[in-house]
PDB file of N, CA and C in Angstrom:
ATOM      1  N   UNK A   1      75.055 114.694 110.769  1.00  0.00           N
ATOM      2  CA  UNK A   1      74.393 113.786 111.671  1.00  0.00           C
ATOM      3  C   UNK A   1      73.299 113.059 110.910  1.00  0.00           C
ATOM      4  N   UNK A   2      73.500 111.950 111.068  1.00  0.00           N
ATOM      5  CA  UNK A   2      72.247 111.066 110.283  1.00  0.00           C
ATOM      6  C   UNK A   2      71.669 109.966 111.269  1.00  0.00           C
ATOM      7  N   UNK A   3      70.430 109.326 111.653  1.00  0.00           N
ATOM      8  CA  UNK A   3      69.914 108.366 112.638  1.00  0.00           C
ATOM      9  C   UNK A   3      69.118 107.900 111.568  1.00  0.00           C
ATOM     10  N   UNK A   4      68.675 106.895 111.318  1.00  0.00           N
ATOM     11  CA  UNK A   4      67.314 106.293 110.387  1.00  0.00           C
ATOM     12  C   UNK A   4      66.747 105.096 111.067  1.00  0.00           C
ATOM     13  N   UNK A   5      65.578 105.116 111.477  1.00  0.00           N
ATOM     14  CA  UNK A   5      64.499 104.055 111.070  1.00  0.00           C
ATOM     15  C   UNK A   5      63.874 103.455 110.206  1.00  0.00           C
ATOM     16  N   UNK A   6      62.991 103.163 110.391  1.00  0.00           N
ATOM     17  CA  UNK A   6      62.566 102.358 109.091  1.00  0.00           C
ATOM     18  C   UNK A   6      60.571 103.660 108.862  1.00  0.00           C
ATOM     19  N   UNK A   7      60.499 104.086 110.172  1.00  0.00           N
ATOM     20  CA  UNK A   7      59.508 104.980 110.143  1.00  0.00           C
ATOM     21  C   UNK A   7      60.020 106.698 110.817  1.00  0.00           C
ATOM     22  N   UNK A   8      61.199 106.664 111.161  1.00  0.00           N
ATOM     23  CA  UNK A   8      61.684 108.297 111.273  1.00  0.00           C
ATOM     24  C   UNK A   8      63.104 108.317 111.026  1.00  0.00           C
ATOM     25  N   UNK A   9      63.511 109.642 111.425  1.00  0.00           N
ATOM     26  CA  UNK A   9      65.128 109.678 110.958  1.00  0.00           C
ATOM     27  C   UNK A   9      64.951 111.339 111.556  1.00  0.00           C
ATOM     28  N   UNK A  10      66.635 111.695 111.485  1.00  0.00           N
ATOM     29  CA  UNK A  10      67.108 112.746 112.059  1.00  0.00           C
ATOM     30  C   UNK A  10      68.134 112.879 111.313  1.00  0.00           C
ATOM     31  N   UNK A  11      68.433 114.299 110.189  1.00  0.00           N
ATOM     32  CA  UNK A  11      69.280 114.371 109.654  1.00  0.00           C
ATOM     33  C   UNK A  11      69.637 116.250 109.930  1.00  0.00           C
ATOM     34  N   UNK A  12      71.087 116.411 109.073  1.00  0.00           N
ATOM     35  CA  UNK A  12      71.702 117.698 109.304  1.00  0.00           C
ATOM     36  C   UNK A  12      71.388 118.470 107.288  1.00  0.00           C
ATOM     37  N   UNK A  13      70.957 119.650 106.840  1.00  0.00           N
ATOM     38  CA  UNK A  13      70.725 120.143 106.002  1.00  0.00           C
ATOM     39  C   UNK A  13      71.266 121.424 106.476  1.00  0.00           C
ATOM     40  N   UNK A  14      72.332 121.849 105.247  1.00  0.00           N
ATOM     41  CA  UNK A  14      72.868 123.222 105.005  1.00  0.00           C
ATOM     42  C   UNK A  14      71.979 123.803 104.369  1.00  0.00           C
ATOM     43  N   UNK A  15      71.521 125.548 104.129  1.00  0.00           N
ATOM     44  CA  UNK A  15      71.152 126.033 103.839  1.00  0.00           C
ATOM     45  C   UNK A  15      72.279 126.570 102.449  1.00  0.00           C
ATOM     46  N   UNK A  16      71.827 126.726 101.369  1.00  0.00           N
ATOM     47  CA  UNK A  16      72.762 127.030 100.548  1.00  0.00           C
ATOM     48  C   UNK A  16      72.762 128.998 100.198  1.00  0.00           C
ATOM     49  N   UNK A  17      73.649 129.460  99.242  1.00  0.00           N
ATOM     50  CA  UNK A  17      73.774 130.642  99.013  1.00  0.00           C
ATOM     51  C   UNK A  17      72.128 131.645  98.327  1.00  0.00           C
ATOM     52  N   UNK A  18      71.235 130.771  98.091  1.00  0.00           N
ATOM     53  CA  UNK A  18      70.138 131.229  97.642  1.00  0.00           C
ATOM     54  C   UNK A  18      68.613 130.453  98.509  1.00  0.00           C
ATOM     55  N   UNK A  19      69.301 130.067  99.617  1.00  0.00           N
ATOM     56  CA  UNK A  19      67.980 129.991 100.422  1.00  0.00           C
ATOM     57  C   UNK A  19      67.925 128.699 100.335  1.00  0.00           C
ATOM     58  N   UNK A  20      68.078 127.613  99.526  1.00  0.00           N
ATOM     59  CA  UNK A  20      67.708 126.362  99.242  1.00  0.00           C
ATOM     60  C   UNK A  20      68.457 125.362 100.042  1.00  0.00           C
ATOM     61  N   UNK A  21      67.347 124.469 100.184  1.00  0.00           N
ATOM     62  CA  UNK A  21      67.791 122.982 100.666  1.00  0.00           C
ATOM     63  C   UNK A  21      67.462 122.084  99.729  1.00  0.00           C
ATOM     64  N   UNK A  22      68.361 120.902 100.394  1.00  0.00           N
ATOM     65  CA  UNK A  22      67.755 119.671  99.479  1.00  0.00           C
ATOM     66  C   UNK A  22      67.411 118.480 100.347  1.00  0.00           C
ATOM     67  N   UNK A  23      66.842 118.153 100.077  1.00  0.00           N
ATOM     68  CA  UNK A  23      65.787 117.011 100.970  1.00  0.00           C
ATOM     69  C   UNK A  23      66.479 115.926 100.655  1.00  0.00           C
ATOM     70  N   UNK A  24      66.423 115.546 101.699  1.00  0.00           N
ATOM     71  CA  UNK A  24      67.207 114.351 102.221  1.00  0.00           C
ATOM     72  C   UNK A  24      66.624 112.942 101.470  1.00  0.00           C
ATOM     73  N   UNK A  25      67.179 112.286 100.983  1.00  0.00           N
ATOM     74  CA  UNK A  25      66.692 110.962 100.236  1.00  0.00           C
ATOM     75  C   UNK A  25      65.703 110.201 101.226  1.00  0.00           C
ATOM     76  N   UNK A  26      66.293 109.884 102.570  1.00  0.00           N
ATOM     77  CA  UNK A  26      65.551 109.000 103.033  1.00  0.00           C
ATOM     78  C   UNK A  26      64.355 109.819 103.454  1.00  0.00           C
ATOM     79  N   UNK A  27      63.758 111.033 103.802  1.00  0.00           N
ATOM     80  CA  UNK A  27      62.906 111.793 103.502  1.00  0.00           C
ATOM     81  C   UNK A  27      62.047 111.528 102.227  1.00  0.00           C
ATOM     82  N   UNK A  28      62.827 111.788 101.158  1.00  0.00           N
ATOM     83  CA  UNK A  28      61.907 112.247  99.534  1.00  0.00           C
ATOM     84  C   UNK A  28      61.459 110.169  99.702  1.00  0.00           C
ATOM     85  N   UNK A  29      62.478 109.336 100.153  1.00  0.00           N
ATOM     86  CA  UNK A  29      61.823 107.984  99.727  1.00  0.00           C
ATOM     87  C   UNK A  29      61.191 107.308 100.868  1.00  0.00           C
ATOM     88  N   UNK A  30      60.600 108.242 102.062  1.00  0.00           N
ATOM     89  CA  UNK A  30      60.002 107.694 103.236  1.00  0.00           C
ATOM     90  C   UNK A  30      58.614 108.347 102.727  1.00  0.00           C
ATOM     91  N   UNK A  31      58.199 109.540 102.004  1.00  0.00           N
ATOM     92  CA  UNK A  31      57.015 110.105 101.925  1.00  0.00           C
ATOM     93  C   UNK A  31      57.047 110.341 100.524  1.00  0.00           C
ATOM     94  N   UNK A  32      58.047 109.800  99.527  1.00  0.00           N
ATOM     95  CA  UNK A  32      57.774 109.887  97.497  1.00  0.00           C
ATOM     96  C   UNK A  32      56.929 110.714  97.506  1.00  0.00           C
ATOM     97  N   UNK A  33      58.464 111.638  97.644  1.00  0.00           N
ATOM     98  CA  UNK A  33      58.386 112.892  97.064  1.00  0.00           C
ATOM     99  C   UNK A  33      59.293 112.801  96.207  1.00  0.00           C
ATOM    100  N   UNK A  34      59.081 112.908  94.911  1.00  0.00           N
ATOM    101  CA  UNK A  34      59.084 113.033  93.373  1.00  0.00           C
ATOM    102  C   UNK A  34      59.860 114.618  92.511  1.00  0.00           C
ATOM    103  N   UNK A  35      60.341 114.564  91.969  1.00  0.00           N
ATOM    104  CA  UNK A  35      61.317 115.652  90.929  1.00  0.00           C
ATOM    105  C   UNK A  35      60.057 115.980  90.393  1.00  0.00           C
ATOM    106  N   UNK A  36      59.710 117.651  90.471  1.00  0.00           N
ATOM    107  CA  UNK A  36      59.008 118.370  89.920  1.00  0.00           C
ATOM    108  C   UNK A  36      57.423 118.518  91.087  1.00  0.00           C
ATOM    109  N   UNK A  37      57.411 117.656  91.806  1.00  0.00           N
ATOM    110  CA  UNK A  37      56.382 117.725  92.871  1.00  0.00           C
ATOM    111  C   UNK A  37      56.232 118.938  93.608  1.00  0.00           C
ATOM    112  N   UNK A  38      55.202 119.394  93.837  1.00  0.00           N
ATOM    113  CA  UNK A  38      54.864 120.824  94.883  1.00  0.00           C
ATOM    114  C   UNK A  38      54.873 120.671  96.383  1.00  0.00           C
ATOM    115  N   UNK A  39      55.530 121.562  97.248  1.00  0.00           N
ATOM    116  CA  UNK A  39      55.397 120.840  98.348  1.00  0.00           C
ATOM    117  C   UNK A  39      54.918 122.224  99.185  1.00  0.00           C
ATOM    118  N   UNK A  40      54.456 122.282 100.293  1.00  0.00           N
ATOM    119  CA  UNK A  40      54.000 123.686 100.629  1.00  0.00           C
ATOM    120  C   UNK A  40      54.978 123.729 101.961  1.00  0.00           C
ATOM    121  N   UNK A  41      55.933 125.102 102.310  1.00  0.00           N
ATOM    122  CA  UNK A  41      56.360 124.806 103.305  1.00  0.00           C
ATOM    123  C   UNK A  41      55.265 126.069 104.540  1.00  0.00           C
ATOM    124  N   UNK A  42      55.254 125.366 105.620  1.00  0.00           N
ATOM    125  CA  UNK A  42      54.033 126.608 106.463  1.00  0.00           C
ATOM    126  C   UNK A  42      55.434 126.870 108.125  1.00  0.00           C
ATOM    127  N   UNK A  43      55.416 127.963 108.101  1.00  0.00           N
ATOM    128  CA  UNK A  43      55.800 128.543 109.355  1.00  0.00           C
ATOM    129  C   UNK A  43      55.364 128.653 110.205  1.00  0.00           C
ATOM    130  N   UNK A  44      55.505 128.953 111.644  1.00  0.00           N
ATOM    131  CA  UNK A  44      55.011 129.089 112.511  1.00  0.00           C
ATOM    132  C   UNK A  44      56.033 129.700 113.742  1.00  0.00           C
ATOM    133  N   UNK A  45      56.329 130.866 114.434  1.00  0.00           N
ATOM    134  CA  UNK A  45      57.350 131.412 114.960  1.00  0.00           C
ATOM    135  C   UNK A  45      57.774 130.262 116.225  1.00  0.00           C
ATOM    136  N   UNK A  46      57.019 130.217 116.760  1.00  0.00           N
ATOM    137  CA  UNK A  46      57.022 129.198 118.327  1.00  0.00           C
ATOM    138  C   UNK A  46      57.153 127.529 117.549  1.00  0.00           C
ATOM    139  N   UNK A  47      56.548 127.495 116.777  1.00  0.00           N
ATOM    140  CA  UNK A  47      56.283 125.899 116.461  1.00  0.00           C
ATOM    141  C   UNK A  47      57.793 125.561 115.639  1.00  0.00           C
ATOM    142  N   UNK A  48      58.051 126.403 114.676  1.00  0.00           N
ATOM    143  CA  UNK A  48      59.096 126.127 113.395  1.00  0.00           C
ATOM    144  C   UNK A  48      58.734 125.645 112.140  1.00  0.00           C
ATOM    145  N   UNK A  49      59.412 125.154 111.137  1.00  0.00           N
ATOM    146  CA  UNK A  49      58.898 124.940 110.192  1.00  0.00           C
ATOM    147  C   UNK A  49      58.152 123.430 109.753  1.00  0.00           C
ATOM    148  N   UNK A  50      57.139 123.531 108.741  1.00  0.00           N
ATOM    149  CA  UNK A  50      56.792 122.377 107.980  1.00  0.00           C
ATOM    150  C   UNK A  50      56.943 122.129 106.564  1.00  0.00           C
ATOM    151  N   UNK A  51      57.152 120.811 106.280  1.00  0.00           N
ATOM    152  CA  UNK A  51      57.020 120.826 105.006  1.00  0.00           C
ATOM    153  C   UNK A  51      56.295 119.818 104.733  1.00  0.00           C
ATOM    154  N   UNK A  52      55.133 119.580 103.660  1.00  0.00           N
ATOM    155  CA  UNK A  52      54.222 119.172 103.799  1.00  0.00           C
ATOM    156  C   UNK A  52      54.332 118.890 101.555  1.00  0.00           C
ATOM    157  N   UNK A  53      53.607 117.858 101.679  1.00  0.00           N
ATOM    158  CA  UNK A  53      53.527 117.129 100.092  1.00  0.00           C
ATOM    159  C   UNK A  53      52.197 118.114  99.780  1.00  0.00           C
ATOM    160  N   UNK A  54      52.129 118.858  98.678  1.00  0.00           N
ATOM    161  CA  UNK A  54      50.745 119.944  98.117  1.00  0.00           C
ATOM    162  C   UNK A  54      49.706 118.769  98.205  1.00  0.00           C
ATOM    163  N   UNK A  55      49.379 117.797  97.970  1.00  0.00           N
ATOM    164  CA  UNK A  55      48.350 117.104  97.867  1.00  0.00           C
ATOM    165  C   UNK A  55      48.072 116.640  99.104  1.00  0.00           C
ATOM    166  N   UNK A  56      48.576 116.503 100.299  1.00  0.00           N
ATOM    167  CA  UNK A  56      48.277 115.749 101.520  1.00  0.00           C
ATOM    168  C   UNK A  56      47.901 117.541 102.540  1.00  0.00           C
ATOM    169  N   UNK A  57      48.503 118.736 101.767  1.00  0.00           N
ATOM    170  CA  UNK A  57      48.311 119.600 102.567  1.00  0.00           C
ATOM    171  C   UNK A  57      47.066 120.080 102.466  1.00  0.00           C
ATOM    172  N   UNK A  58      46.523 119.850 100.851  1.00  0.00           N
ATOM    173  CA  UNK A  58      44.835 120.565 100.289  1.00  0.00           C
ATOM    174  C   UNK A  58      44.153 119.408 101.238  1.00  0.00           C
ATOM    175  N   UNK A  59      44.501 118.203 101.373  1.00  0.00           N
ATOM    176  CA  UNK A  59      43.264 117.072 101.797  1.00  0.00           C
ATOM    177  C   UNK A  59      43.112 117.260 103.299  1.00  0.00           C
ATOM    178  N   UNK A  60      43.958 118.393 103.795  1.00  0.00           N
ATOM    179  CA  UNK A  60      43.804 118.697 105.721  1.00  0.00           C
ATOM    180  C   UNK A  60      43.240 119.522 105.538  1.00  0.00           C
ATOM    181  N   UNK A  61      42.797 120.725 104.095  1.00  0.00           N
ATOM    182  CA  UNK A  61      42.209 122.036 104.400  1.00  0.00           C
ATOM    183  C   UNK A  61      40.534 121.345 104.000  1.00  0.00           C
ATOM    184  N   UNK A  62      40.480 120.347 103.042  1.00  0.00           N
ATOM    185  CA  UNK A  62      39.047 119.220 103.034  1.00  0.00           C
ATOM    186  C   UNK A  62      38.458 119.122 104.225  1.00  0.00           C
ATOM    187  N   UNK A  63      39.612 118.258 104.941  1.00  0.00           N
ATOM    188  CA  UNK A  63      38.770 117.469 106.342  1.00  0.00           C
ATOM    189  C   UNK A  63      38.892 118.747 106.974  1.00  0.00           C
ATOM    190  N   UNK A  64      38.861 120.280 107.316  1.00  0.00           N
ATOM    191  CA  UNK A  64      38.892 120.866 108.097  1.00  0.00           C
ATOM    192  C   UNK A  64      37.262 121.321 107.924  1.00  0.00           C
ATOM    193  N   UNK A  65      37.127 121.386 106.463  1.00  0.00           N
ATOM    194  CA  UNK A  65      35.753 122.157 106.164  1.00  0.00           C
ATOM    195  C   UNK A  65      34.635 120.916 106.224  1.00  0.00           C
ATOM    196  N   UNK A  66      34.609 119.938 106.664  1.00  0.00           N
ATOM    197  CA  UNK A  66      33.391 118.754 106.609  1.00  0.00           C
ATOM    198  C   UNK A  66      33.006 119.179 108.303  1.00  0.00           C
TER     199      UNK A  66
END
């Protein structure tokens, strides 16, 4: 299943034999995300998952402490 906008999208990702996904292009080229980039993923049981770019995730734990 694939839907795209030009600001969201809705896609389908298999889980492979060692846990891994792969991020969807129009994903990695809606938020450049980059080969070798850190990304933090955070759980939440009720909520589900996030995945979040390491540099946009440290600059929410910033504005939390001002």
């Amino acid at each position: 299943m694939k839907k795209s906008q030009e600001d969201r999208f809705i896609t389908s990702v298999k889980v492979g034999p060692k846990g891994q996904i792969t991020i969807p292009k129009e994903a990695r080229r809606m938020f450049d995300i980059k080969e070798g980039e850190t990304l933090m993923v955070l759980g939440d049981r009720k909520r589900g998952i996030a995945i979040l770019k390491a540099d946009a995730f440290y600059a929410l734990g910033e504005e939390q402490t001002k």
